[in-house]
Protein backbone atom coordinates (compact mmCIF):
# COMPACT_ATOMS: atom_id res chain seq x y z
CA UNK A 1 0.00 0.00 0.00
CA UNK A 2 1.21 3.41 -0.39
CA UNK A 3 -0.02 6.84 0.66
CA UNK A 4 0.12 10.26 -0.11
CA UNK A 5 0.49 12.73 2.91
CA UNK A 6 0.58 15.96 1.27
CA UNK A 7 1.73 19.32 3.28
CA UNK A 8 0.54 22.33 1.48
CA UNK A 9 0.76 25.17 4.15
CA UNK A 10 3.54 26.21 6.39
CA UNK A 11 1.03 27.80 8.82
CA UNK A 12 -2.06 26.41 10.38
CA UNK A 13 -5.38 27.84 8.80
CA UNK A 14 -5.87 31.47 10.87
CA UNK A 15 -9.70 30.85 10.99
CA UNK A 16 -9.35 27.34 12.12
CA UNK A 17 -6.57 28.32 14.58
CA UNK A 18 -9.19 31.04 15.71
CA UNK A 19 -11.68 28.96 16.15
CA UNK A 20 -10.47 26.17 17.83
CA UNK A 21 -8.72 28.35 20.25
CA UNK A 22 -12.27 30.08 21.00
CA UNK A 23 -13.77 26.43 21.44
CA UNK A 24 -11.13 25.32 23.69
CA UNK A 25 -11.16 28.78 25.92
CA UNK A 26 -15.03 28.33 26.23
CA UNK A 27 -14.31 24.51 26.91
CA UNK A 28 -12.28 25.12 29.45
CA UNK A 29 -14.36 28.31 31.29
CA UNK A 30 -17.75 25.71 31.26
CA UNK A 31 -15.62 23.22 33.21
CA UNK A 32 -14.94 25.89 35.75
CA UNK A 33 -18.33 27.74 35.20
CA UNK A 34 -20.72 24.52 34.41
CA UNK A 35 -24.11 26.72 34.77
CA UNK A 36 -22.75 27.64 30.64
CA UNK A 37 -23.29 24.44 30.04
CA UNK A 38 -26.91 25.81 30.29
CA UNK A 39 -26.34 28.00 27.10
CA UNK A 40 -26.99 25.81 23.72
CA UNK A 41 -24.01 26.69 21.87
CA UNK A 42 -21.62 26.41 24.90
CA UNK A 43 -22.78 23.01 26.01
CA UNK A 44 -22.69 21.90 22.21
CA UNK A 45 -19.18 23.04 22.09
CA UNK A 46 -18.56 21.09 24.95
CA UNK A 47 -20.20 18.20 23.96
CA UNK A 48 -18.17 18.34 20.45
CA UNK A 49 -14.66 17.98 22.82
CA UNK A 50 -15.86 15.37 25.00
CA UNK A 51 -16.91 13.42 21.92
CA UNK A 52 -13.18 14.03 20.57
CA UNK A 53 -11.67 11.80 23.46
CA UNK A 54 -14.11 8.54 23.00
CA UNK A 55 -12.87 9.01 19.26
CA UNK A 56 -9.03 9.18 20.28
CA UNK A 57 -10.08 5.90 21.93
CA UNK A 58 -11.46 4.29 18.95
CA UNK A 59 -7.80 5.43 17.36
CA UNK A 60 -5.76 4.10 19.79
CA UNK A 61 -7.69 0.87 19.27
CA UNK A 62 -7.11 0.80 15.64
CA UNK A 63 -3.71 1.83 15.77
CA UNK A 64 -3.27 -1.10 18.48
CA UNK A 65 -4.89 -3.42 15.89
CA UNK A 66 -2.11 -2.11 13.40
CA UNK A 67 0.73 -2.42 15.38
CA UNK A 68 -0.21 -5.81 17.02
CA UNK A 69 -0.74 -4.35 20.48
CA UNK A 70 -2.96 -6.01 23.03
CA UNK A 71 -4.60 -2.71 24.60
CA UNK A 72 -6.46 -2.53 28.20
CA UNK A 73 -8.37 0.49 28.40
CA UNK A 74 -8.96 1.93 32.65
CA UNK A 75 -12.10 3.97 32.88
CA UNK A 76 -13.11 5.40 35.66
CA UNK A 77 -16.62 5.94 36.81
CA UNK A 78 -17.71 9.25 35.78
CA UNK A 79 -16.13 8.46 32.19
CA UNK A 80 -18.14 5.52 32.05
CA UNK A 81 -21.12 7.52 33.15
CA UNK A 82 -20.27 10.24 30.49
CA UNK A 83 -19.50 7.55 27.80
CA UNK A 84 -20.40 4.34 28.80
CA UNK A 85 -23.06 3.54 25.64
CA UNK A 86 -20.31 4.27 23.31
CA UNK A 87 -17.22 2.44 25.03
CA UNK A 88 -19.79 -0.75 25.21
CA UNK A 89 -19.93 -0.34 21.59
CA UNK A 90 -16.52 0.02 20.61
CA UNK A 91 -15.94 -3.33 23.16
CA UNK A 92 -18.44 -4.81 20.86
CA UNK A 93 -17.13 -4.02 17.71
CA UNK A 94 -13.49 -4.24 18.33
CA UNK A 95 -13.35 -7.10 21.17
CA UNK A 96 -11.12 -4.85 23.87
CA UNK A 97 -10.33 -5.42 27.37
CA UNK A 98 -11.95 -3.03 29.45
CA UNK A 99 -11.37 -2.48 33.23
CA UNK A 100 -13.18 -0.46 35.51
CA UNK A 101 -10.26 2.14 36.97
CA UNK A 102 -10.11 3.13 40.29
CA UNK A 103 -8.22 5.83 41.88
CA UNK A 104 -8.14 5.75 46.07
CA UNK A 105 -7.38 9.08 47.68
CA UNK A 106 -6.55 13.08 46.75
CA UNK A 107 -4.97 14.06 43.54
CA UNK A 108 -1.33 15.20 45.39
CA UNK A 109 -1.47 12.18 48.05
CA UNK A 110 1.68 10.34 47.70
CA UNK A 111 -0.10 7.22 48.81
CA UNK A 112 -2.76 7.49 46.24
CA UNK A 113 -3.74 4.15 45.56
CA UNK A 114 -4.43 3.10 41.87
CA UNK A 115 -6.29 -0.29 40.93
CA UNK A 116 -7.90 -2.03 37.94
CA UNK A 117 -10.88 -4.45 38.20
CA UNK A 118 -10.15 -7.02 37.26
CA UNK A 119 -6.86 -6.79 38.76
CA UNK A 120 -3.58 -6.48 36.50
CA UNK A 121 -0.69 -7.31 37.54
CA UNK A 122 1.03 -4.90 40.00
CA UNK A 123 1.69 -1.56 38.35
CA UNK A 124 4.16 0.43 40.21
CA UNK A 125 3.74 4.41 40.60
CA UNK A 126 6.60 4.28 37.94
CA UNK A 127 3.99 3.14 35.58
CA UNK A 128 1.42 5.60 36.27
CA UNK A 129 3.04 8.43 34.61
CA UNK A 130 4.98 6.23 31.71
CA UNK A 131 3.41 8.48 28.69
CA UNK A 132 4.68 12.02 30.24
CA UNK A 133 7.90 10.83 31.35
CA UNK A 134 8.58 9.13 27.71
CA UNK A 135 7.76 12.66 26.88
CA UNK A 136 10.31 14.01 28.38
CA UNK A 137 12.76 11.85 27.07
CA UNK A 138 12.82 9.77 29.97
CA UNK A 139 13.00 6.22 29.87
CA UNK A 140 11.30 4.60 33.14
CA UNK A 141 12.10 0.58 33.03
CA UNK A 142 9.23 -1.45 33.67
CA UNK A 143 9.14 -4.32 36.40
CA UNK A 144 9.24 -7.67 34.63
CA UNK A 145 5.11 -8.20 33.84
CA UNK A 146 4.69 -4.41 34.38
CA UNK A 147 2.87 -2.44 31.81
CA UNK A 148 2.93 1.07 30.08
CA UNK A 149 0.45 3.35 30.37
CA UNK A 150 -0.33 6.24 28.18
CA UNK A 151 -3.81 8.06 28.89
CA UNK A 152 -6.55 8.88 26.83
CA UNK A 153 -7.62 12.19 28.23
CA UNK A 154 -3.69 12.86 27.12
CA UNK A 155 -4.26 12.65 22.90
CA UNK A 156 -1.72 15.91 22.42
CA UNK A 157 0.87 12.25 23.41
CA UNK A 158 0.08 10.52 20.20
CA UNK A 159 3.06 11.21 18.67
CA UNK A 160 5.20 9.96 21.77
CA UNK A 161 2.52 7.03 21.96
CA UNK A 162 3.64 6.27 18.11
CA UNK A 163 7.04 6.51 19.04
CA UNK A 164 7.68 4.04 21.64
CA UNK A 165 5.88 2.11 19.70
CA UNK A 166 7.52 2.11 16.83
CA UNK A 167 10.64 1.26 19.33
CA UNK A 168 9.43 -1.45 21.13
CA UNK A 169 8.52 -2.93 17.36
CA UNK A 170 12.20 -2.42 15.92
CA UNK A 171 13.71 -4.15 18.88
């Protein structure tokens, strides 16, 4: 198979620049603000973004399919309330382990506890931020049976994602 990937422009589109930035900056002020949600064409935008992350799922699963990875997808509760119809489906259609995710105590607690049902294996803290230390350039090793992690809600990572992937397959 080939492809063409052609690059015509050496700058982004101004009005799609301008607009996105406009949807994001409202996106962000209704998460802070959700009573905007209230306004049609705020809670549409929003709407629009959230539906952009359940289809950077249905990438990563393709891609995974691609590339020959097994993928286990965490979600936590209120993404599953949020999305649940639609990650059934893609379950359905593409056959993909899904866990429920769990996260035990505050955001900056050291001792935050993370866990998987079913279980996985253990998964160190190490693991828990793989995708924005490979980011960085740095290279965490894994315990033997330990697996990577890269988020969802992260899809500005894809890139990185593609990377180590394309590592781990030229080994």
């Amino acid at each position: 198979m080939k492809v063409i990937h052609d690059w015509d422009r050496v700058k982004r589109s101004g009005s799609w620049a301008l607009r996105r930035g406009i949807s994001l900056v409202a996106y962000a002020i209704a998460r802070k603000l959700p009573f905007l949600n209230g306004y049609h064409t705020i809670m549409m935008n929003t709407l629009k973004i959230d539906k952009e992350q359940i289809e950077y799922m249905e990438t990563l699963i393709k891609l995974d399919m691609i590339a020959g990875v097994i993928p286990i997808f965490g979600i936590r509760d209120e993404v599953r309330a949020r999305h649940g119809e639609r990650i059934d489906e893609l379950k359905e259609i593409y056959g993909v382990d899904i866990r429920r995710h769990i996260h035990i105590g505050k955001n900056k607690d050291p001792d935050r506890k993370r866990l998987w049902e079913p279980p996985l294996n253990k998964q160190t803290p190490n693991s828990w931020h793989f995708d924005v230390h490979y980011m960085r350039g740095e290279k965490d090793e894994l315990q033997p049976g330990e697996l990577p992690i890269f988020h969802i809600d992260r899809p500005n990572l894809i890139s990185f994602y593609i990377d180590y992937l394309f590592e781990e397959m030229i080994k």
